[in-house]
Protein backbone atom coordinates (compact mmCIF):
# COMPACT_ATOMS: atom_id res chain seq x y z
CA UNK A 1 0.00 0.00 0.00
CA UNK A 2 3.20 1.86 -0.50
CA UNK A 3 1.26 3.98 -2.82
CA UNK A 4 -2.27 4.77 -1.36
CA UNK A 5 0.26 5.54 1.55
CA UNK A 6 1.79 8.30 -0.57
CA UNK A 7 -1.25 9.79 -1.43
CA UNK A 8 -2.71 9.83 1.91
CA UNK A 9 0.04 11.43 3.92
CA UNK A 10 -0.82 14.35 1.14
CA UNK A 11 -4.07 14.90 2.80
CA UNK A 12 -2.80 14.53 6.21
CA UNK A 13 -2.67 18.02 7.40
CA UNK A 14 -5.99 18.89 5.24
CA UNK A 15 -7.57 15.98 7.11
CA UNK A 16 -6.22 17.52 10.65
CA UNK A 17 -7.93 20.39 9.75
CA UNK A 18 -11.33 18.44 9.59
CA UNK A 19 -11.20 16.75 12.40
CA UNK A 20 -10.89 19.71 14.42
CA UNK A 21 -13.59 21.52 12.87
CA UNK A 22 -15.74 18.87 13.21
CA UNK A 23 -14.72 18.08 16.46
CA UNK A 24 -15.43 21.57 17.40
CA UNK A 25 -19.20 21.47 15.69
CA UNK A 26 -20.09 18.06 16.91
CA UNK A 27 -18.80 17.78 20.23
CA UNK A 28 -19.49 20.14 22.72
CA UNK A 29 -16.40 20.18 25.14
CA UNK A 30 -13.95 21.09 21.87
CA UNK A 31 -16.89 23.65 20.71
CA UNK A 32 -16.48 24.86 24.25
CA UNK A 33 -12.29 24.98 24.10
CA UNK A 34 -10.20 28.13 23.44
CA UNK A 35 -9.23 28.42 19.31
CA UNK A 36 -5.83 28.42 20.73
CA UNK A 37 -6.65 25.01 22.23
CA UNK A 38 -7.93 23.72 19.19
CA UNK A 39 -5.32 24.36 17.11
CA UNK A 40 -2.42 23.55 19.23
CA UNK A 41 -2.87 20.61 21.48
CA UNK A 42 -5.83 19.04 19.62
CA UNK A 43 -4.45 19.51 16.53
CA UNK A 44 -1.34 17.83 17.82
CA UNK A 45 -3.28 14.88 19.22
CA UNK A 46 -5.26 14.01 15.97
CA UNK A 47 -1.98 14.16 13.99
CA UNK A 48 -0.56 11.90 15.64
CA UNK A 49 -3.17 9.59 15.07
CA UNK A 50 -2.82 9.99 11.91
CA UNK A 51 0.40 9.12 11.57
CA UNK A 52 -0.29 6.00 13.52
CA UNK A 53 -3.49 5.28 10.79
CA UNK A 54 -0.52 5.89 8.34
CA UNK A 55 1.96 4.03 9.36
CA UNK A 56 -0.46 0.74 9.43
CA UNK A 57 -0.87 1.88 5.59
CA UNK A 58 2.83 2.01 5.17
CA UNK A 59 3.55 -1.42 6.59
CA UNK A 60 1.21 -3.85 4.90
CA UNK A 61 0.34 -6.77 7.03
CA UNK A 62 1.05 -7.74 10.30
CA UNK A 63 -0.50 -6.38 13.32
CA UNK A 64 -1.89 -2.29 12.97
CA UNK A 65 -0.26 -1.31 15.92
CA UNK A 66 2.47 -2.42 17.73
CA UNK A 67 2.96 -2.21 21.40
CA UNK A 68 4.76 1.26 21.59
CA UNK A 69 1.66 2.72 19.29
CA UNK A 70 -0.46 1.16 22.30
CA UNK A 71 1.65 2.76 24.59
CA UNK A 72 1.60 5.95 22.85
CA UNK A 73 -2.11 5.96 23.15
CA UNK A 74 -2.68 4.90 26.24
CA UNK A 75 -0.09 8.03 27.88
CA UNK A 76 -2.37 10.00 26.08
CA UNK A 77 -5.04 9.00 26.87
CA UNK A 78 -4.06 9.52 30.75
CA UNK A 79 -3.15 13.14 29.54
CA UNK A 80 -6.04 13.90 28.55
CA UNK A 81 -8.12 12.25 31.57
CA UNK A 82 -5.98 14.24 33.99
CA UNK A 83 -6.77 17.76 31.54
CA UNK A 84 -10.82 16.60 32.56
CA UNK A 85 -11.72 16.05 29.25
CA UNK A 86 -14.74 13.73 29.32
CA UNK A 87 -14.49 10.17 28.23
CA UNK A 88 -17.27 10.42 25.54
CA UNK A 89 -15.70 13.52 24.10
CA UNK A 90 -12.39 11.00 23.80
CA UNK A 91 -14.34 8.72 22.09
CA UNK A 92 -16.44 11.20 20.01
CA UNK A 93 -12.99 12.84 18.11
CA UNK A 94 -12.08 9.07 17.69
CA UNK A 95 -15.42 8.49 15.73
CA UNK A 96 -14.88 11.50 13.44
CA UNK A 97 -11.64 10.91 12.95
CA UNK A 98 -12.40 7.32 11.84
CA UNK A 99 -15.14 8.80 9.53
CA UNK A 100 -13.32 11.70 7.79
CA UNK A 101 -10.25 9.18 7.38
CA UNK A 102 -12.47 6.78 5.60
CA UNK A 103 -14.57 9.78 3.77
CA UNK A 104 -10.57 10.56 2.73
CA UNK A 105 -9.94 6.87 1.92
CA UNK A 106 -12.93 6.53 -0.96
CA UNK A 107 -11.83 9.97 -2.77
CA UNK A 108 -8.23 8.79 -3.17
CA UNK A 109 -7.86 4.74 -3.24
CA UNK A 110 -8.79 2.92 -6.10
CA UNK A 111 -11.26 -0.08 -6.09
CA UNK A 112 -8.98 -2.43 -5.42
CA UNK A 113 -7.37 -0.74 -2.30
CA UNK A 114 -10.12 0.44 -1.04
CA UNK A 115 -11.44 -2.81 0.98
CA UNK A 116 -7.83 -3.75 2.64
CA UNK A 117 -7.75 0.03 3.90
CA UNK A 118 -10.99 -0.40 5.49
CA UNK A 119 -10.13 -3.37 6.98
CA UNK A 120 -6.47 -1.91 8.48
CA UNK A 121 -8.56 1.52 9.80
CA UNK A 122 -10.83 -0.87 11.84
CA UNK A 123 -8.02 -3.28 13.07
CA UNK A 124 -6.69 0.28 14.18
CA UNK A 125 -9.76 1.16 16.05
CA UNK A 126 -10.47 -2.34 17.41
CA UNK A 127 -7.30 -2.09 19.19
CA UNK A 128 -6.99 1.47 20.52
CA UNK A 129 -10.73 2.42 21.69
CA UNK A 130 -10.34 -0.65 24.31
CA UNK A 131 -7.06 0.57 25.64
CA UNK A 132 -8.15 4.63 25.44
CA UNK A 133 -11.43 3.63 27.47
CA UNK A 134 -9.17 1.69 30.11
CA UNK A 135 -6.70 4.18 30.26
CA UNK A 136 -8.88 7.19 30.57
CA UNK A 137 -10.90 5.08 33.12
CA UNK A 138 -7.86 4.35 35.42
CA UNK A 139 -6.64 7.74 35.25
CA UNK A 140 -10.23 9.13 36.50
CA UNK A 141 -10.51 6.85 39.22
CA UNK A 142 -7.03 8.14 39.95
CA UNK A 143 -8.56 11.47 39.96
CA UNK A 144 -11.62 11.22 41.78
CA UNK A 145 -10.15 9.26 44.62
CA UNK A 146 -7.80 12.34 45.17
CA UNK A 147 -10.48 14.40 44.61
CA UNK A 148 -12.41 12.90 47.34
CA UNK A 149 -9.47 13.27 49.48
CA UNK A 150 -9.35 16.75 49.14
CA UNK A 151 -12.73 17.20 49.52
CA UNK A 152 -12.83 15.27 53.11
CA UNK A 153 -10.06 16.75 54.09
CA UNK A 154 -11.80 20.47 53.46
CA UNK A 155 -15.14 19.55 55.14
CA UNK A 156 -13.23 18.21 58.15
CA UNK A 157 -11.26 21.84 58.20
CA UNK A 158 -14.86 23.49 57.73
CA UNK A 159 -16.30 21.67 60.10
CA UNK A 160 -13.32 21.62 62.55
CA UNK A 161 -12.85 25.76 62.04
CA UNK A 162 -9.12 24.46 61.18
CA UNK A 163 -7.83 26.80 57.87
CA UNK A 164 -9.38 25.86 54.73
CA UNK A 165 -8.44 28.24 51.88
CA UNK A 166 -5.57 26.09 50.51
CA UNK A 167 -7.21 22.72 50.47
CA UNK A 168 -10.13 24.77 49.15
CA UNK A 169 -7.77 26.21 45.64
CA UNK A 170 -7.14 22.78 45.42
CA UNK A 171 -10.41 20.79 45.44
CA UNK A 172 -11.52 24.02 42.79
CA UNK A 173 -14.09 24.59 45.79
CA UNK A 174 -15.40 28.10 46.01
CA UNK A 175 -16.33 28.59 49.68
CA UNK A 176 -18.02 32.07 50.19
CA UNK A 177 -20.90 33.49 51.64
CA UNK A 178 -23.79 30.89 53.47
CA UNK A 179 -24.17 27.26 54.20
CA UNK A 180 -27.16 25.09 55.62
CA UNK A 181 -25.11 22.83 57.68
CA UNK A 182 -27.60 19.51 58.07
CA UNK A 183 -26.47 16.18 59.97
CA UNK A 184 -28.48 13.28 59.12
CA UNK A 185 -29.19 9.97 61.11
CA UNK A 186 -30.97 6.62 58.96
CA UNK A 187 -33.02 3.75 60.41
CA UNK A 188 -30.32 1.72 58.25
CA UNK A 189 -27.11 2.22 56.97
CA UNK A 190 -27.92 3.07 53.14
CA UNK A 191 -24.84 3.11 50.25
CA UNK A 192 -22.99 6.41 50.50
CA UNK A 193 -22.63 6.75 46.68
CA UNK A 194 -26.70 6.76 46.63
CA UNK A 195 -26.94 9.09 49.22
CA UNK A 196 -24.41 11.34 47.49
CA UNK A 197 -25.94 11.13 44.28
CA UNK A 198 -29.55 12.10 45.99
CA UNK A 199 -27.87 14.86 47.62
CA UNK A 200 -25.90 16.00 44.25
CA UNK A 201 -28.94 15.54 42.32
CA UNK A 202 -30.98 17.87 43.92
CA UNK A 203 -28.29 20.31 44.56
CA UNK A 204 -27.37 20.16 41.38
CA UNK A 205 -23.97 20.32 42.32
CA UNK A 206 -21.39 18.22 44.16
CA UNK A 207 -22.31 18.70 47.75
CA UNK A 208 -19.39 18.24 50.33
CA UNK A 209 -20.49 15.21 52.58
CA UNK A 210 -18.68 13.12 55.70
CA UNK A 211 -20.29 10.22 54.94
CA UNK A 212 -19.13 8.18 58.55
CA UNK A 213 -20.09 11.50 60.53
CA UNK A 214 -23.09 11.97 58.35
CA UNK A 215 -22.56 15.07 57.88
CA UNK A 216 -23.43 17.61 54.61
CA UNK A 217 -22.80 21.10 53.91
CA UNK A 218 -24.97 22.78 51.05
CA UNK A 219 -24.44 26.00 49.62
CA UNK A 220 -27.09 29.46 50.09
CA UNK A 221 -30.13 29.00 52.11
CA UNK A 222 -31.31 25.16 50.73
CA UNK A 223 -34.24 23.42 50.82
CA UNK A 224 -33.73 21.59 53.07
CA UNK A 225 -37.08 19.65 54.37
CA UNK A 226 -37.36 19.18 50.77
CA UNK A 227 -34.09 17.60 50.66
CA UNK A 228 -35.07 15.33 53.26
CA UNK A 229 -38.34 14.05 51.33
CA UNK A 230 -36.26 13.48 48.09
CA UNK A 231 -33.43 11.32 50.08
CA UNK A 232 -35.90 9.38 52.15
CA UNK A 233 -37.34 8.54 48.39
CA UNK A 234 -34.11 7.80 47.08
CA UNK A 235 -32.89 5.37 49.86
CA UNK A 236 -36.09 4.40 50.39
CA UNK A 237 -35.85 4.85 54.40
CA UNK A 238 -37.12 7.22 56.99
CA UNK A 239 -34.91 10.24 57.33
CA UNK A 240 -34.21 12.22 60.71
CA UNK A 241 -32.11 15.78 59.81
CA UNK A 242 -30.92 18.56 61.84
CA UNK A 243 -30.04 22.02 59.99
CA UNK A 244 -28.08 25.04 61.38
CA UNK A 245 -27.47 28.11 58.97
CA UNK A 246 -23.74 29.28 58.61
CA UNK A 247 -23.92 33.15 57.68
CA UNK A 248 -19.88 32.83 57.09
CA UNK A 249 -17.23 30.13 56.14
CA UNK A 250 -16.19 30.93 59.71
CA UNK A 251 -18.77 29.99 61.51
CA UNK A 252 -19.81 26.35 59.58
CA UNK A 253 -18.11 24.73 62.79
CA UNK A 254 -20.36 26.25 65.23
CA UNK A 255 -23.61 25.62 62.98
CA UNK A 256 -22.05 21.70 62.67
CA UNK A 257 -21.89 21.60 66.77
CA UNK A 258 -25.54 23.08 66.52
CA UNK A 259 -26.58 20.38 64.15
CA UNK A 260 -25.49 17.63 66.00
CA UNK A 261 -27.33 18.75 69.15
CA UNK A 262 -30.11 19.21 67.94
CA UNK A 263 -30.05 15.63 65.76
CA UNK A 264 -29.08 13.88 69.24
CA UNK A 265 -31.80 15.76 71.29
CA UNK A 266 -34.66 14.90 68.25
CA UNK A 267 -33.43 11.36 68.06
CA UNK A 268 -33.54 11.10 71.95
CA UNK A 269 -37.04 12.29 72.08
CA UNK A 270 -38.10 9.85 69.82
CA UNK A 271 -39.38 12.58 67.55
CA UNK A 272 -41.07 11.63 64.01
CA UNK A 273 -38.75 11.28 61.16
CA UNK A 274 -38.15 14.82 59.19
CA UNK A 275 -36.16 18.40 59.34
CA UNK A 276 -35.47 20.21 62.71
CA UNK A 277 -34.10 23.11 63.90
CA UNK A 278 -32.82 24.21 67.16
CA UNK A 279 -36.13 26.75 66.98
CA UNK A 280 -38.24 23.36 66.91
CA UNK A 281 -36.72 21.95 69.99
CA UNK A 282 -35.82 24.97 71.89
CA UNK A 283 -37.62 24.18 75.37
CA UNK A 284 -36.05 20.74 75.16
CA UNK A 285 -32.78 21.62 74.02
CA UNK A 286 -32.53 24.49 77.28
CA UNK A 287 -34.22 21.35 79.43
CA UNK A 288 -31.78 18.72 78.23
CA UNK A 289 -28.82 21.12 79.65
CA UNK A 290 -27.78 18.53 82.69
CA UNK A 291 -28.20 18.67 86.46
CA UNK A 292 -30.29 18.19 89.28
CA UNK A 293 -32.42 20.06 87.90
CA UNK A 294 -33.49 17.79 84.92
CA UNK A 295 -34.25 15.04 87.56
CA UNK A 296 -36.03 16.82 90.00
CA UNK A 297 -38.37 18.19 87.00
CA UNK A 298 -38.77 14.17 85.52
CA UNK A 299 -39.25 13.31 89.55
CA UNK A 300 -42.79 15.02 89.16
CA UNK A 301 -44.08 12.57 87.16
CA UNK A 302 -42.90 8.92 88.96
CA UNK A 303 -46.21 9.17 91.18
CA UNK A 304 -47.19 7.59 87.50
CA UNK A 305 -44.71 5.42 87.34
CA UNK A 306 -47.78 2.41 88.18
CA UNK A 307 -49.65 3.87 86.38
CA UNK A 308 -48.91 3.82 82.63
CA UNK A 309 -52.49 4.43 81.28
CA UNK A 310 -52.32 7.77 83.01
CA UNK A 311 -49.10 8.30 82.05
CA UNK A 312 -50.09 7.53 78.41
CA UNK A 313 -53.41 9.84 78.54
CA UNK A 314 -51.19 12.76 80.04
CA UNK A 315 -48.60 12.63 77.19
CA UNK A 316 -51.62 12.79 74.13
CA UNK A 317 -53.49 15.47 76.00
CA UNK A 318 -50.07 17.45 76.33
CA UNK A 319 -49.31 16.45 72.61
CA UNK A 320 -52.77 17.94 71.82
CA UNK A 321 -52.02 21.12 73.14
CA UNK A 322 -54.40 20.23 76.02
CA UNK A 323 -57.84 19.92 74.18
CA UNK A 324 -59.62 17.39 75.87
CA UNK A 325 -62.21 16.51 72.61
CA UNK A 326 -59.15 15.74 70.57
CA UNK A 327 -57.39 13.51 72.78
CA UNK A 328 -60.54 11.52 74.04
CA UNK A 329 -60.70 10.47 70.32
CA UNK A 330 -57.03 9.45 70.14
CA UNK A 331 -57.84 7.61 73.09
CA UNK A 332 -60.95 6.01 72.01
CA UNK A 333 -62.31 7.16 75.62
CA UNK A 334 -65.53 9.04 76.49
CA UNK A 335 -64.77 12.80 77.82
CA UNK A 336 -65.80 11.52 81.31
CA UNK A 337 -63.62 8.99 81.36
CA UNK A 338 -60.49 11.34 80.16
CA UNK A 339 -61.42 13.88 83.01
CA UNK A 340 -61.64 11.49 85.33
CA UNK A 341 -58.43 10.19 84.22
CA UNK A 342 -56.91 14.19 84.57
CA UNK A 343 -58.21 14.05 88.02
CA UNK A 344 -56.22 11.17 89.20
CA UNK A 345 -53.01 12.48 87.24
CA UNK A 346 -53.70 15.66 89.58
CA UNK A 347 -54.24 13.67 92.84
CA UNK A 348 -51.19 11.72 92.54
CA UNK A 349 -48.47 14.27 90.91
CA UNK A 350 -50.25 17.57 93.50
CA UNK A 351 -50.18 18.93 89.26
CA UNK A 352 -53.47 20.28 88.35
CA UNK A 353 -53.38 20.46 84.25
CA UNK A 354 -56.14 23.17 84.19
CA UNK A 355 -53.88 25.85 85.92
CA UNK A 356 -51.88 27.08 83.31
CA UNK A 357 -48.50 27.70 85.43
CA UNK A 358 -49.08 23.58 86.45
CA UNK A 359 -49.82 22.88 83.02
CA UNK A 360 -46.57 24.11 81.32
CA UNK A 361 -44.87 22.32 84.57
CA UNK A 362 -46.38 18.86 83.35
CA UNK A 363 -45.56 19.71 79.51
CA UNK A 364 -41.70 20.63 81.09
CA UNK A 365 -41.60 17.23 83.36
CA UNK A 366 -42.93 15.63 80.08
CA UNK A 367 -39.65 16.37 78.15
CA UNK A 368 -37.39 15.73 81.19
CA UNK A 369 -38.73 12.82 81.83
CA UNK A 370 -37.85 11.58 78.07
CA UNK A 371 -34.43 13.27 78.14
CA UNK A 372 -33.53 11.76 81.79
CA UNK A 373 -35.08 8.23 81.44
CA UNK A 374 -35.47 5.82 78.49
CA UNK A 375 -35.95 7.39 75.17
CA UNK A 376 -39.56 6.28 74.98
CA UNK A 377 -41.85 6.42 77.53
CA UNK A 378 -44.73 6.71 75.26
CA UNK A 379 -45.28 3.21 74.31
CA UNK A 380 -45.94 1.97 77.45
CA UNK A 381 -47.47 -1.55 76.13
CA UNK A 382 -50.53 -2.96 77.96
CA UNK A 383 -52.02 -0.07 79.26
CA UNK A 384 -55.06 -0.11 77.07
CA UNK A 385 -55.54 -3.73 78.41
CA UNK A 386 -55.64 -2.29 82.19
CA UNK A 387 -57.29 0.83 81.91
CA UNK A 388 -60.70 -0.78 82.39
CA UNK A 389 -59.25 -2.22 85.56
CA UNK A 390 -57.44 0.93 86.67
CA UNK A 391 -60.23 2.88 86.33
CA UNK A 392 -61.77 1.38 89.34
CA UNK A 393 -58.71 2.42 91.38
């Protein structure tokens, strides 16, 4: 094919030329790229394909690329994965290149040449696409695992107030103005790459996430409790969050401590899954502060301790902000029966729910008694089945 070889090397820098126009029509990362760009290191890049394409002309038979071409290809390839050009841009500038070589191949070779060069310009590209895909592959794993080291290593600065502006130039991370700080807790441990790519999706951009702290940081002022319904979709799970607001870069640390107490406290209280803010929980978080106080305020309520079906009506009357028709229908009970129940609550704990001052003490022993104690004292089980019997106490 010494002579087809001759005649194609002609065209070489015409077909260069091509390929880079096309490449910069057709694909949009090269459309994107300066002309500079285009015409330097592309250029370069295609050329030297082609002189690999011609060099399998030039030789005839035998293999279409030796192992140094291979190699060749493959440090490429790397280059070009650790520049952050996409794979399936990679791949798309292959393509055209294949088809204006070919398009090249039918205006210049005559009938008789023509099916041979086919043949040696898909031997070609049998044997380098499978070794650029690998290539490119390896070398962006490379890259992402760094890049996920960086990225840990500036949340845990963020989070730890430590200095973050030089792990920051080098993750590319921008980190100005506000963050919603939100610390998560799961019934089950779901796969961190789904609950990144819920969080990502919705974001629509890479959020920073300790995934063994369970702990995110998301840019402006977030949707959050929206957030939360689209990752208790995704991992298909109930979903407890805390959120603190970050004004400044600077103060991300605090907002994480905030976070965190306020996930523990809501997790402790056996509160329903969903977003919370220290606003939510504020009596509880000031109650849960420790000391003898916090006992002595849960000590109001162990008059009740034998007495779980009082217990039980005193916690749905105080969860329904003490209206006595509401919580005789969570109870199933008739209003008589719930006052007479009240009564007894007020004989044994000297509390008398329909003062108000006594009232807000019950609702305040309530929460101590949940923070001091067991994390549930709600489900007492069996009380239903004794209240007839207690009722005759």
């Amino acid at each position: 094919m010494s002579d087809l070889h001759a005649r194609m090397a002609a065209r070489v820098g015409d077909l260069t030329a091509v390929v880079v126009a096309r490449c910069a029509a057709e694909a949009p990362f090269y459309g994107a790229l300066p002309r500079a760009t285009l015409q330097g290191e592309v250029a370069r890049s295609i050329a030297a394909v082609h002189a690999l394409l011609l060099r399998a002309l030039r030789d005839g038979g035998g293999e279409p690329m030796g192992p140094g071409d291979l190699t060749r290809l493959i440090e490429w390839s790397a280059r070009r994965a650790e520049e952050r050009v996409p794979l399936e841009a990679v791949i798309a500038a292959y393509l055209i290149g294949a088809e204006v070589w070919w398009q090249t191949l039918t205006e210049v070779a005559e009938p008789g040449e023509l099916a041979g060069a086919g043949g040696k310009l898909l031997a070609c590209l049998h044997a380098a696409l499978p070794a650029v895909v690998l290539a490119h592959q390896n070398a962006q794993e490379d890259l992402h695992s760094e890049d996920k080291r960086v990225r840990r290593a500036l949340l845990g600065a963020l989070l730890a107030g430590r200095p973050y502006e030089e792990l920051a130039g080098v993750a590319r991370v921008a980190v100005v103005g506000e963050y919603e700080v939100v610390a998560f807790a799961f019934e089950s441990d779901p796969p961190s790459r789904l609950v990144q790519s819920s969080l990502d999706a919705f974001t629509g951009i890479p959020v920073l996430m300790d995934h063994v702290a369970r702990i995110a940081l998301l840019p402006g002022r977030s949707d959050v409790p929206g957030l939360v319904a689209r990752l208790e979709k995704d991992v298909g799970q109930p979903v407890r969050a805390a959120a603190a607001r970050s004004s400044v870069p600077a103060a991300i640390s605090s907002a994480a401590q905030e976070a965190g107490r306020v996930l523990d406290l809501v997790r402790r209280l056996g509160r329903p899954p969903g977003c919370y803010r220290l606003d939510d929980v504020l009596l509880e978080h000031q109650l849960a502060r420790p000391g003898d106080g916090l006992v002595r305020l849960a000590a109001k309520l162990d008059p009740l301790e034998e007495h779980p079906y009082l217990l039980e009506t005193l916690c749905v009357f105080v969860e329904r902000g003490l209206n006595r028709r509401q919580t005789a229908l969570e109870l199933c009970v008739h209003r008589n029966t719930l006052d007479y129940r009240l009564q007894r609550v007020s004989a044994l704990t000297g509390l008398d729910v329909a003062v108000p001052a006594q009232a807000r003490l019950i609702q305040a022993a309530l929460v101590a008694r949940d923070l001091a104690g067991p994390a549930d004292h709600r489900g007492v089980t069996g009380w239903q089945g004794s209240a007839g019997a207690a009722e005759s106490e």
